[in-house]
N, C-alpha and C. Protein backbone atom coordinates (compact mmCIF):
# COMPACT_ATOMS: atom_id res chain seq x y z
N UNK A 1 -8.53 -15.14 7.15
CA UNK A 1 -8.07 -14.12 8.06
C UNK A 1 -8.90 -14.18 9.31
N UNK A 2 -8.59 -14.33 10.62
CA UNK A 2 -6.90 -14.47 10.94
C UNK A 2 -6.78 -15.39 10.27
N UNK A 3 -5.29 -15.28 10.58
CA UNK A 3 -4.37 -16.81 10.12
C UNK A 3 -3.25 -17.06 11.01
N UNK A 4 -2.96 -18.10 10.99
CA UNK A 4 -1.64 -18.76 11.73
C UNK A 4 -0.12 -18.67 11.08
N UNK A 5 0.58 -17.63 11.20
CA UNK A 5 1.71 -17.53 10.67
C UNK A 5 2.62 -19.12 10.96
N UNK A 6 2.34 -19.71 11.88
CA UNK A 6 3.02 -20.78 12.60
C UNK A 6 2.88 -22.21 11.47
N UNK A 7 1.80 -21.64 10.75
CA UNK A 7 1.33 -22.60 9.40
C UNK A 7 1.87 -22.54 7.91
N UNK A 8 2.78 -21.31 8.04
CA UNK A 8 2.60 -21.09 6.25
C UNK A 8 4.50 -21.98 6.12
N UNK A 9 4.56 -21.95 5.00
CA UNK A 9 5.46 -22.73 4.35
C UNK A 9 5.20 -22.14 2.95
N UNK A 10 6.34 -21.33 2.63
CA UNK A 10 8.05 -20.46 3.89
C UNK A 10 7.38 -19.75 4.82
N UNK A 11 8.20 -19.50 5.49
CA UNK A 11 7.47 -18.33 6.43
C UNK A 11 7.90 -17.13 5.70
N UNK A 12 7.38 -15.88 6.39
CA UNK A 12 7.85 -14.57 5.91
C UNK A 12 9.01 -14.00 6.91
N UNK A 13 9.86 -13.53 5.87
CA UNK A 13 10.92 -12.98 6.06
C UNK A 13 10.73 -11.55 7.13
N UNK A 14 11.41 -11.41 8.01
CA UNK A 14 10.44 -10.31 8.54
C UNK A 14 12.08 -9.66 9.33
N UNK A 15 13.32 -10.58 9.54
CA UNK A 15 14.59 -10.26 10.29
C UNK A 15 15.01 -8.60 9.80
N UNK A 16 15.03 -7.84 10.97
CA UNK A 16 15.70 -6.65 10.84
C UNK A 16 17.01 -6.89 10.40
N UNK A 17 17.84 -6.17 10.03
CA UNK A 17 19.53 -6.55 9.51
C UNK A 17 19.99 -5.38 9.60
N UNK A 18 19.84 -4.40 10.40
CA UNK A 18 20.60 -3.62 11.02
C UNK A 18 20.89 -3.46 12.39
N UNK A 19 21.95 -2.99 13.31
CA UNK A 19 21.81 -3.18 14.70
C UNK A 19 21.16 -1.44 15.18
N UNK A 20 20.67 -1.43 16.31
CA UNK A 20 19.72 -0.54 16.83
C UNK A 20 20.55 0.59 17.30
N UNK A 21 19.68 1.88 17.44
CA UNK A 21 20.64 2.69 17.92
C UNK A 21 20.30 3.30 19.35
N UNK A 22 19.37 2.69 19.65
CA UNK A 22 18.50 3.31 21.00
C UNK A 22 17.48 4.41 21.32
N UNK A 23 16.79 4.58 20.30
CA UNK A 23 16.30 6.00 19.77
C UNK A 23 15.08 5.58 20.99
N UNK A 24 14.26 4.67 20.92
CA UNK A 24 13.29 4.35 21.45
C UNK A 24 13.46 3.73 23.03
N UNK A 25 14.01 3.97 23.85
CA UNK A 25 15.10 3.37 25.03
C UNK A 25 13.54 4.33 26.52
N UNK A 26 13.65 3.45 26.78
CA UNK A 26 13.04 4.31 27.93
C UNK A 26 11.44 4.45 27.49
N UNK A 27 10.70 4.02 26.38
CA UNK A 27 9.48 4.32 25.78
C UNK A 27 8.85 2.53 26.00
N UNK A 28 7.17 2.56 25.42
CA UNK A 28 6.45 1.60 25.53
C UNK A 28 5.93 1.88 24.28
N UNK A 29 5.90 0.53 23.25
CA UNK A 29 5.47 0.47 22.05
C UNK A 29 4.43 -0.17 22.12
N UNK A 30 2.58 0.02 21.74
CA UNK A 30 1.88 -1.07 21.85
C UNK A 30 1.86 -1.17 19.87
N UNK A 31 2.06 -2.25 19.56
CA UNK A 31 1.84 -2.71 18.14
C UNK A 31 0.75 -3.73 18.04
N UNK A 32 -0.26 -3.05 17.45
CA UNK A 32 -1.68 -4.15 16.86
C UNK A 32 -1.58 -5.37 15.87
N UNK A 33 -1.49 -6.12 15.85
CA UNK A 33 -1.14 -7.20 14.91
C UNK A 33 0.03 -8.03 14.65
N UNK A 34 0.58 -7.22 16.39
CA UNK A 34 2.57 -7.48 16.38
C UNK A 34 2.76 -9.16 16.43
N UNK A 35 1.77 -10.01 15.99
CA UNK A 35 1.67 -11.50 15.93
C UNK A 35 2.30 -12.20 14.72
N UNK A 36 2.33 -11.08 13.52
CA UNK A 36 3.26 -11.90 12.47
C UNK A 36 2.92 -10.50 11.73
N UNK A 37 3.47 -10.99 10.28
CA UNK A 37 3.83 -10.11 9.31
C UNK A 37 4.84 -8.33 9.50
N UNK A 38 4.26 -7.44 8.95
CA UNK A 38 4.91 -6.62 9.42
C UNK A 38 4.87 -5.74 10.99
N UNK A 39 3.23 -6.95 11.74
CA UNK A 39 3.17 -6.13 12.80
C UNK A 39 4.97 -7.14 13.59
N UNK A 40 5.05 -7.99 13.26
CA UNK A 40 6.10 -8.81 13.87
C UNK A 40 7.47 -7.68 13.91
N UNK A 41 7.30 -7.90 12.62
CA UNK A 41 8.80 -6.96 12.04
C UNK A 41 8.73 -5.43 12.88
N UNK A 42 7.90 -4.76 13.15
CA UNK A 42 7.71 -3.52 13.95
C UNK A 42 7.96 -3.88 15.00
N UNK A 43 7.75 -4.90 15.51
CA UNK A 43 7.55 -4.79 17.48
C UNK A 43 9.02 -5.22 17.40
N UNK A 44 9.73 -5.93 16.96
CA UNK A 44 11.38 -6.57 17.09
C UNK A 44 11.54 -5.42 16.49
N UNK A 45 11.94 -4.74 15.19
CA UNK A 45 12.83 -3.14 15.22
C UNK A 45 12.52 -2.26 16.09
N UNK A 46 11.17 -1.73 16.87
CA UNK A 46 11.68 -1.35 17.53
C UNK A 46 11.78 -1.89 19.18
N UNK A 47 11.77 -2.83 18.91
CA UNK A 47 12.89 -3.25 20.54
C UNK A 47 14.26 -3.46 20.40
N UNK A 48 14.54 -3.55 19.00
CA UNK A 48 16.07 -3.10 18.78
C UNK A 48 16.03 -2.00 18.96
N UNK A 49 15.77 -1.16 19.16
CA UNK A 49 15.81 0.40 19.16
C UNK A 49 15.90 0.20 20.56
N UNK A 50 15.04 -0.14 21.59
CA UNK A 50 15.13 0.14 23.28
C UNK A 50 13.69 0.01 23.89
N UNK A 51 13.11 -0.06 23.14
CA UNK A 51 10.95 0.06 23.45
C UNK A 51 11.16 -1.27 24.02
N UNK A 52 9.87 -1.35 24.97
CA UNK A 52 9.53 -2.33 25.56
C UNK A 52 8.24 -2.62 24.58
N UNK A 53 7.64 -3.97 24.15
CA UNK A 53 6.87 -3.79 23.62
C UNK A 53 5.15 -4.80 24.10
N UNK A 54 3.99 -4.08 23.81
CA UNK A 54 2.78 -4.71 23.79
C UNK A 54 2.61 -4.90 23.01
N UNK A 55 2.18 -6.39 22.73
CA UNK A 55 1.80 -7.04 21.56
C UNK A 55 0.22 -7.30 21.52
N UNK A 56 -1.03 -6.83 20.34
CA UNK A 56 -1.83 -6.95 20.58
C UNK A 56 -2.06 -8.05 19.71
N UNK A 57 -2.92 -8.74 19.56
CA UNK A 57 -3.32 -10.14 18.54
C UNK A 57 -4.94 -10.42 18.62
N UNK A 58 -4.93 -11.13 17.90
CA UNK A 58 -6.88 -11.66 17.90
C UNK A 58 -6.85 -12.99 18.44
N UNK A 59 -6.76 -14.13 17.62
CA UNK A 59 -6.35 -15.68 18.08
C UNK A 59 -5.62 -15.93 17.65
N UNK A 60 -4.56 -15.54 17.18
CA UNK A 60 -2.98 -16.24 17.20
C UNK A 60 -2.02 -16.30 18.15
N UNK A 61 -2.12 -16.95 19.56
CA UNK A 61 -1.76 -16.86 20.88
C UNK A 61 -0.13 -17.21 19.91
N UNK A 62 0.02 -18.80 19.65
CA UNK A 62 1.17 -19.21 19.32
C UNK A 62 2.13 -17.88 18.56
N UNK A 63 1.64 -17.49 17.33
CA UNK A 63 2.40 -16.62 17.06
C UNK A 63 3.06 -15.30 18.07
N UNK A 64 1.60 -14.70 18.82
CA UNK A 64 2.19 -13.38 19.71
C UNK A 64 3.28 -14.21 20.38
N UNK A 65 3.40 -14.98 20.95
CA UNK A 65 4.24 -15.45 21.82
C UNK A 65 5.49 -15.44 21.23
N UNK A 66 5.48 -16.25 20.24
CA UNK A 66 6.69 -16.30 19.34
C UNK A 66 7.58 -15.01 18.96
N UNK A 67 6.53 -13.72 18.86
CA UNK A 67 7.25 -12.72 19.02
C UNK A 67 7.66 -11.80 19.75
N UNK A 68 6.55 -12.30 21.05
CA UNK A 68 7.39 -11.77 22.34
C UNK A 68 8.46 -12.67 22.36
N UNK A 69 9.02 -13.68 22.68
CA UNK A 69 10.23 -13.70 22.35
C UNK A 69 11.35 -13.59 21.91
N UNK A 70 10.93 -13.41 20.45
CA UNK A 70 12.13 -12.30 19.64
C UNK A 70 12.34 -11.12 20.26
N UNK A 71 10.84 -10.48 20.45
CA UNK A 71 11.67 -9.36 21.36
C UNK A 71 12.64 -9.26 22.49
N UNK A 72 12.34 -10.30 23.25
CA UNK A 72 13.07 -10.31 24.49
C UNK A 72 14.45 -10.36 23.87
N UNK A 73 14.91 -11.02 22.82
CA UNK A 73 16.23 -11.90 22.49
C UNK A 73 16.92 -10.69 21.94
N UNK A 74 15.64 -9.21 21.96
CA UNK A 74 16.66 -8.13 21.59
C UNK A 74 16.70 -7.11 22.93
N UNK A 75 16.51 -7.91 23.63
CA UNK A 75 17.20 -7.22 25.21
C UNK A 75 15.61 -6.35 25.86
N UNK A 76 14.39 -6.38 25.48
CA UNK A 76 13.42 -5.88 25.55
C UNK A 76 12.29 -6.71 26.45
N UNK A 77 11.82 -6.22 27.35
CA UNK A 77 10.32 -6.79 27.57
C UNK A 77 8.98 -6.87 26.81
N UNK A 78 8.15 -7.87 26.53
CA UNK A 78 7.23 -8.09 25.91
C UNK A 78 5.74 -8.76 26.50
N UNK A 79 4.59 -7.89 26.53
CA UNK A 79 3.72 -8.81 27.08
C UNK A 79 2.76 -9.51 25.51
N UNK A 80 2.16 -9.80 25.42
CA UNK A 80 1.02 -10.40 24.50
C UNK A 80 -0.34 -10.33 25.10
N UNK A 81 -1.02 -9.76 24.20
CA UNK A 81 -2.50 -9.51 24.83
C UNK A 81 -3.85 -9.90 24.08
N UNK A 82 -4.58 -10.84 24.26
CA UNK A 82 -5.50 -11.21 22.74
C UNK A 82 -6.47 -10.46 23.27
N UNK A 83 -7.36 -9.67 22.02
CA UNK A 83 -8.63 -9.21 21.94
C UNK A 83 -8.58 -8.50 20.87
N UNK A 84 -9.63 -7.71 20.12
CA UNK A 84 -9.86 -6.63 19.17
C UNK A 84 -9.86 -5.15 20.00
N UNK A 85 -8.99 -4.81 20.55
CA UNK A 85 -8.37 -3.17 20.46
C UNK A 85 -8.70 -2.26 19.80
């Protein structure tokens, strides 16, 4: 720990499977660990919801990135930020 989600084999399942309802629309989400596992799965539900989201991480640049992107792909802005917060 850390670890590189970008490494494991399977990866973890983390896809929301419902569509959003906008509850969070107009708000800023910062999520700590939003680099994989369930911080992943939090920062994408809620940018399905409407949040823009900050992603905080330690050294898993590759991963934050990876999930600022998902976020974006749910219509959301995302920055990525490494340090201990």
């Amino acid at each position: 720990q850390p670890g590189l989600e970008a490494n494991l084999d399977p990866k973890p399942d983390w896809e929301p499977r419902y569509p959003g309802s906008g509850r969070l629309a107009g708000k800023v989400a910062i999520v700590t660990g939003g680099d994989s596992g369930i911080g992943r799965a939090v920062a994408v539900l809620f940018a399905r919801e409407g949040a823009d989201i900050v992603i905080s991480h330690l050294e898993e640049e590759e991963d934050a990135l990876a999930t600022a992107e998902m976020v974006e792909e749910e219509g959301a802005r995302a920055v990525a930020i490494a340090g201990d917060i």
